[in-house]
N, C-alpha and C. Protein backbone atom coordinates (compact mmCIF):
# COMPACT_ATOMS: atom_id res chain seq x y z
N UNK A 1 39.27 75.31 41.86
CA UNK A 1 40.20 76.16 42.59
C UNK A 1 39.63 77.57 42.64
N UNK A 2 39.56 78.31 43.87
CA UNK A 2 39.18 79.91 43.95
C UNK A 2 40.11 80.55 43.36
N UNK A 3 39.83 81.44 42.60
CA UNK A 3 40.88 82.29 41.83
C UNK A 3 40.41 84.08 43.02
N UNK A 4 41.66 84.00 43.48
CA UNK A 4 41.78 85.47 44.31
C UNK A 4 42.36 86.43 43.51
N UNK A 5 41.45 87.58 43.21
CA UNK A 5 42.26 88.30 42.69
C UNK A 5 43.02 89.57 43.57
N UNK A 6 44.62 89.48 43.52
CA UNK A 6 45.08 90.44 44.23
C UNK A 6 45.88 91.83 43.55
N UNK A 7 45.49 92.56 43.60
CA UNK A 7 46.13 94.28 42.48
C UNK A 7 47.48 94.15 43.13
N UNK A 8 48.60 93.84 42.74
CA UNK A 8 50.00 94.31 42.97
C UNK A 8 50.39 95.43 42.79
N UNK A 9 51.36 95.55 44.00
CA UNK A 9 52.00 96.52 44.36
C UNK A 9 53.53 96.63 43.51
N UNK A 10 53.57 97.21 42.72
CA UNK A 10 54.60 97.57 42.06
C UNK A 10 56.12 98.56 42.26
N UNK A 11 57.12 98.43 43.03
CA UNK A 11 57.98 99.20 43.37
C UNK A 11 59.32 98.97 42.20
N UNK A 12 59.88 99.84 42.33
CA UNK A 12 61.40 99.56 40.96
C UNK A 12 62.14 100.94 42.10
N UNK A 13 63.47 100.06 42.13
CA UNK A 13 64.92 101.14 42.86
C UNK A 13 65.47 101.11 41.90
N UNK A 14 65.74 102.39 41.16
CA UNK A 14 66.65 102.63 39.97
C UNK A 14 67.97 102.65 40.65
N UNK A 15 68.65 102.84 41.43
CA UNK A 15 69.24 102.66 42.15
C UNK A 15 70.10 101.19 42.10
N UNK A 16 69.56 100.69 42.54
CA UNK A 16 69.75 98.71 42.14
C UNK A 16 69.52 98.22 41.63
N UNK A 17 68.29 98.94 40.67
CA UNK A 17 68.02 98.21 39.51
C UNK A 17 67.31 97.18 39.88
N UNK A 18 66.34 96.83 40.78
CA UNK A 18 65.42 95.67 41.40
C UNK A 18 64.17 96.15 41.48
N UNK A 19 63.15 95.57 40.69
CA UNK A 19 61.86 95.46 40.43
C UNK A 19 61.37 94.58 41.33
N UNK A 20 60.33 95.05 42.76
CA UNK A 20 59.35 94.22 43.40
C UNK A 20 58.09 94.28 42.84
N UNK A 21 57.47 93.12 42.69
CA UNK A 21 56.15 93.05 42.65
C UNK A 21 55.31 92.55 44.22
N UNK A 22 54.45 93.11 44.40
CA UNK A 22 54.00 92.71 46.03
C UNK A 22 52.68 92.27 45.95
N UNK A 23 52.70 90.79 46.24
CA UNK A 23 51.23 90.18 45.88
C UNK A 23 50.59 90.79 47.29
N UNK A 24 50.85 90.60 48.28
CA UNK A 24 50.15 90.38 49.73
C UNK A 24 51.24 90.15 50.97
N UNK A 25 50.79 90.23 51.73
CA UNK A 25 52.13 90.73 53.02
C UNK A 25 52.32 89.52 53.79
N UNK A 26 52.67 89.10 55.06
CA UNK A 26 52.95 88.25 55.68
C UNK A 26 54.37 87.90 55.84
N UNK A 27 54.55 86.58 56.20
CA UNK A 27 55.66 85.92 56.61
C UNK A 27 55.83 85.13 55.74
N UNK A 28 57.21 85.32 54.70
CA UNK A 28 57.67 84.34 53.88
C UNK A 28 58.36 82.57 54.37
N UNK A 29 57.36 81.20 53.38
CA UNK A 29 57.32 80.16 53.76
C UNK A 29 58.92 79.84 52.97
N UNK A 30 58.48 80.31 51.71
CA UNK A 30 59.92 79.91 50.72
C UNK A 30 60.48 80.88 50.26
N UNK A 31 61.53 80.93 49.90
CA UNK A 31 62.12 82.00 49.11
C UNK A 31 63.05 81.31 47.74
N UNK A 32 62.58 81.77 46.41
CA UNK A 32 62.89 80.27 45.43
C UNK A 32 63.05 81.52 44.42
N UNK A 33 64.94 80.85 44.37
CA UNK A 33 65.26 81.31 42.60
C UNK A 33 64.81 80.76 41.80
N UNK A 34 63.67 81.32 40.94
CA UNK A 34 63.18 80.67 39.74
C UNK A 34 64.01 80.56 38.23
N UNK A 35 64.67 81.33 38.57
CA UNK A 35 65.80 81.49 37.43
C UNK A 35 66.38 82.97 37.74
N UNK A 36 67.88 83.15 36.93
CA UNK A 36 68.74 83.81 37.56
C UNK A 36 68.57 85.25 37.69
N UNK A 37 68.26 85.76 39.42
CA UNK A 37 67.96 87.37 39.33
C UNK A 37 66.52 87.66 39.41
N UNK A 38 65.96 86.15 39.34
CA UNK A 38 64.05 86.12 40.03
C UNK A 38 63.81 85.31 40.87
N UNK A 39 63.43 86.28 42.27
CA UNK A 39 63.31 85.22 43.37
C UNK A 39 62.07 85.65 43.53
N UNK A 40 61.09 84.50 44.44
CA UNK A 40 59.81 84.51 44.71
C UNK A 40 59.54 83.91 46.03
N UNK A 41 58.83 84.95 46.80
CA UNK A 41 58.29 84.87 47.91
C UNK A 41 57.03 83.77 48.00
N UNK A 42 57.26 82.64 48.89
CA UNK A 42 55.55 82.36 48.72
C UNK A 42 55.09 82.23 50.20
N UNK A 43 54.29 82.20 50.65
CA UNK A 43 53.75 82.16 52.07
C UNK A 43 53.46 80.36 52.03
N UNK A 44 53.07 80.16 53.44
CA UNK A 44 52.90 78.48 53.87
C UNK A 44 51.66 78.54 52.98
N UNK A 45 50.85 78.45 52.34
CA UNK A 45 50.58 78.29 51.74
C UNK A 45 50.09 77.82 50.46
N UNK A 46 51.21 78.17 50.18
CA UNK A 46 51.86 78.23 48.51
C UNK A 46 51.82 79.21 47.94
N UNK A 47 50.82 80.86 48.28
CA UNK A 47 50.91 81.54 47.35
C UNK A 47 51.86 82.51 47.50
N UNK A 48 52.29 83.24 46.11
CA UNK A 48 53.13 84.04 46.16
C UNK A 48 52.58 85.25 46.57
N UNK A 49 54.07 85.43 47.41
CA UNK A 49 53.71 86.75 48.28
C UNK A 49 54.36 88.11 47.54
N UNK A 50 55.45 87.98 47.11
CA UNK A 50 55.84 89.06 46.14
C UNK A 50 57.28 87.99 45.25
N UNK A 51 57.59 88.69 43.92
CA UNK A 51 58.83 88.44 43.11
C UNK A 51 59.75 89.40 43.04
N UNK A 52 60.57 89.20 43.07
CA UNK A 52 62.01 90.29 43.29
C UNK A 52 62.68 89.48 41.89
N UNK A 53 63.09 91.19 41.19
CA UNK A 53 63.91 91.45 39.60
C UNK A 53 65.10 92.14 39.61
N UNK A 54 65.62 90.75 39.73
CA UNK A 54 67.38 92.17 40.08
C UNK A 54 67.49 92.46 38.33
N UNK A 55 68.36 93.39 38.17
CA UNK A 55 69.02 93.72 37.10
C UNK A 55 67.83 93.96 36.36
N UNK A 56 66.56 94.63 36.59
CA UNK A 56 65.48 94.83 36.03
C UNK A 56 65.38 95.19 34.43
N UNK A 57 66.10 96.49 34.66
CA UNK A 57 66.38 97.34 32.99
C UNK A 57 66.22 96.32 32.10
N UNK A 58 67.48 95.51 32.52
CA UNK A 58 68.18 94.76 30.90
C UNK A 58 67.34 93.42 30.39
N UNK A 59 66.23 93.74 31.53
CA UNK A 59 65.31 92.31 30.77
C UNK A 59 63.92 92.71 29.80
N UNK A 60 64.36 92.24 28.68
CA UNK A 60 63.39 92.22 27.33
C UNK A 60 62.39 91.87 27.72
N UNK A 61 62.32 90.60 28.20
CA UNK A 61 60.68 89.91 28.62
C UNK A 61 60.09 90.67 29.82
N UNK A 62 60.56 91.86 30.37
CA UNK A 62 60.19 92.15 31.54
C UNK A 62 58.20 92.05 31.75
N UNK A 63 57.95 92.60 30.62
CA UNK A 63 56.32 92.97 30.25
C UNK A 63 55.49 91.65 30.48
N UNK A 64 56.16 90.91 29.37
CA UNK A 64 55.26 89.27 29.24
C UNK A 64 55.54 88.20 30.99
N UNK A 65 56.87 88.89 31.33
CA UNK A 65 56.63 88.33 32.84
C UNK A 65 55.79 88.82 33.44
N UNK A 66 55.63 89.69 33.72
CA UNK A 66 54.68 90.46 34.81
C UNK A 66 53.39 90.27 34.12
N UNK A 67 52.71 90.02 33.33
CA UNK A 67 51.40 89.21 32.61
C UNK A 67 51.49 88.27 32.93
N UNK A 68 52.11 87.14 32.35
CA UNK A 68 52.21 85.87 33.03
C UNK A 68 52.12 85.43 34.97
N UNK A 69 53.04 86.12 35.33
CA UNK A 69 52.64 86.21 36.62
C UNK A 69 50.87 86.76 37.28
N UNK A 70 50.76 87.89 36.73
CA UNK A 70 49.38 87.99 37.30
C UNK A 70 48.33 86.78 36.59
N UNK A 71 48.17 86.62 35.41
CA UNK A 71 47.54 86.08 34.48
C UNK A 71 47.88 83.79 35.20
N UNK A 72 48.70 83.55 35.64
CA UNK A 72 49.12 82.53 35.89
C UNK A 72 49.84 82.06 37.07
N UNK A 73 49.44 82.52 38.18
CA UNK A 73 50.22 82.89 39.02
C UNK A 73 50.09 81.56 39.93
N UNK A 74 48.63 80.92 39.77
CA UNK A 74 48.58 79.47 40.53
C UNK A 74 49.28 78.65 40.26
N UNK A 75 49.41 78.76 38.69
CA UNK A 75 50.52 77.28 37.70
C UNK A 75 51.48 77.81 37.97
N UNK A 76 52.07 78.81 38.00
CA UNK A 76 53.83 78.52 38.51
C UNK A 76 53.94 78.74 39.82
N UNK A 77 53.55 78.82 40.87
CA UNK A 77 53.74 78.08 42.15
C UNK A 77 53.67 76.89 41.54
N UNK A 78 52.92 75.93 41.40
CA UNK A 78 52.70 75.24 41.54
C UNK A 78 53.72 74.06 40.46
N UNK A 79 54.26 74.79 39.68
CA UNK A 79 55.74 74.88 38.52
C UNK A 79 56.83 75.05 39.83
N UNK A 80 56.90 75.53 40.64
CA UNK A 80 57.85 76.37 41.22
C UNK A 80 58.22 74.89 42.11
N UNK A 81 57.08 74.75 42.92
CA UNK A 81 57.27 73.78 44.10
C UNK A 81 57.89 72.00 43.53
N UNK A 82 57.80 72.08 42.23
CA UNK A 82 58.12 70.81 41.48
C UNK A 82 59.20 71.44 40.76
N UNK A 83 59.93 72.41 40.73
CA UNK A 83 60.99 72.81 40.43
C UNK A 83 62.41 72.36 40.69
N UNK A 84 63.13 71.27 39.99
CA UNK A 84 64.63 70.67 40.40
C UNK A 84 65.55 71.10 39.73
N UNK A 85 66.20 71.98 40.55
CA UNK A 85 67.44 72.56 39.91
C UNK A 85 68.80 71.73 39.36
N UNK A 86 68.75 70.49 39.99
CA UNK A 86 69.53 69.33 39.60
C UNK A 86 69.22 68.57 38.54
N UNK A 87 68.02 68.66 37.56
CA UNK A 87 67.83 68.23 36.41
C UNK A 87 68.47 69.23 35.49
């Protein structure tokens, strides 16, 4: 697999309290709650195009997410798209 590396774009509205991360631009394929208050953009593709953090502040793990995401970002698409919210 090519590993692309892309520098994210980092925005936070104190305001709303919503943390974007912005992998790369385009036209969103999916738009997928990964769990509650993290949604993720991915293009036709599969890759993610940016993650949106509502309620940003109050999350502890905020750090080890945003590592994980850059650091792993092929395996959870790829977590994401095999993702059943009904289990």
């Amino acid at each position: 697999m090519e590993k692309i590396k892309v520098k994210p774009k980092i925005r936070y509205d104190p305001e709303t309290d919503i943390l974007y991360i912005h992998y790369r631009d385009g036209v969103s394929h999916e738009i997928l709650e990964v769990r509650e208050g993290i949604i993720v953009e991915v293009d036709e593709n599969g890759r993610i195009m940016g993650v949106e953090i509502w309620h940003a502040s109050r999350m502890k793990e905020l750090k080890e997410l945003m590592i994980a995401i850059d650091k792993f970002k092929e395996n959870i698409i790829a977590n994401i798209k095999n993702y059943n919210p009904q289990l």
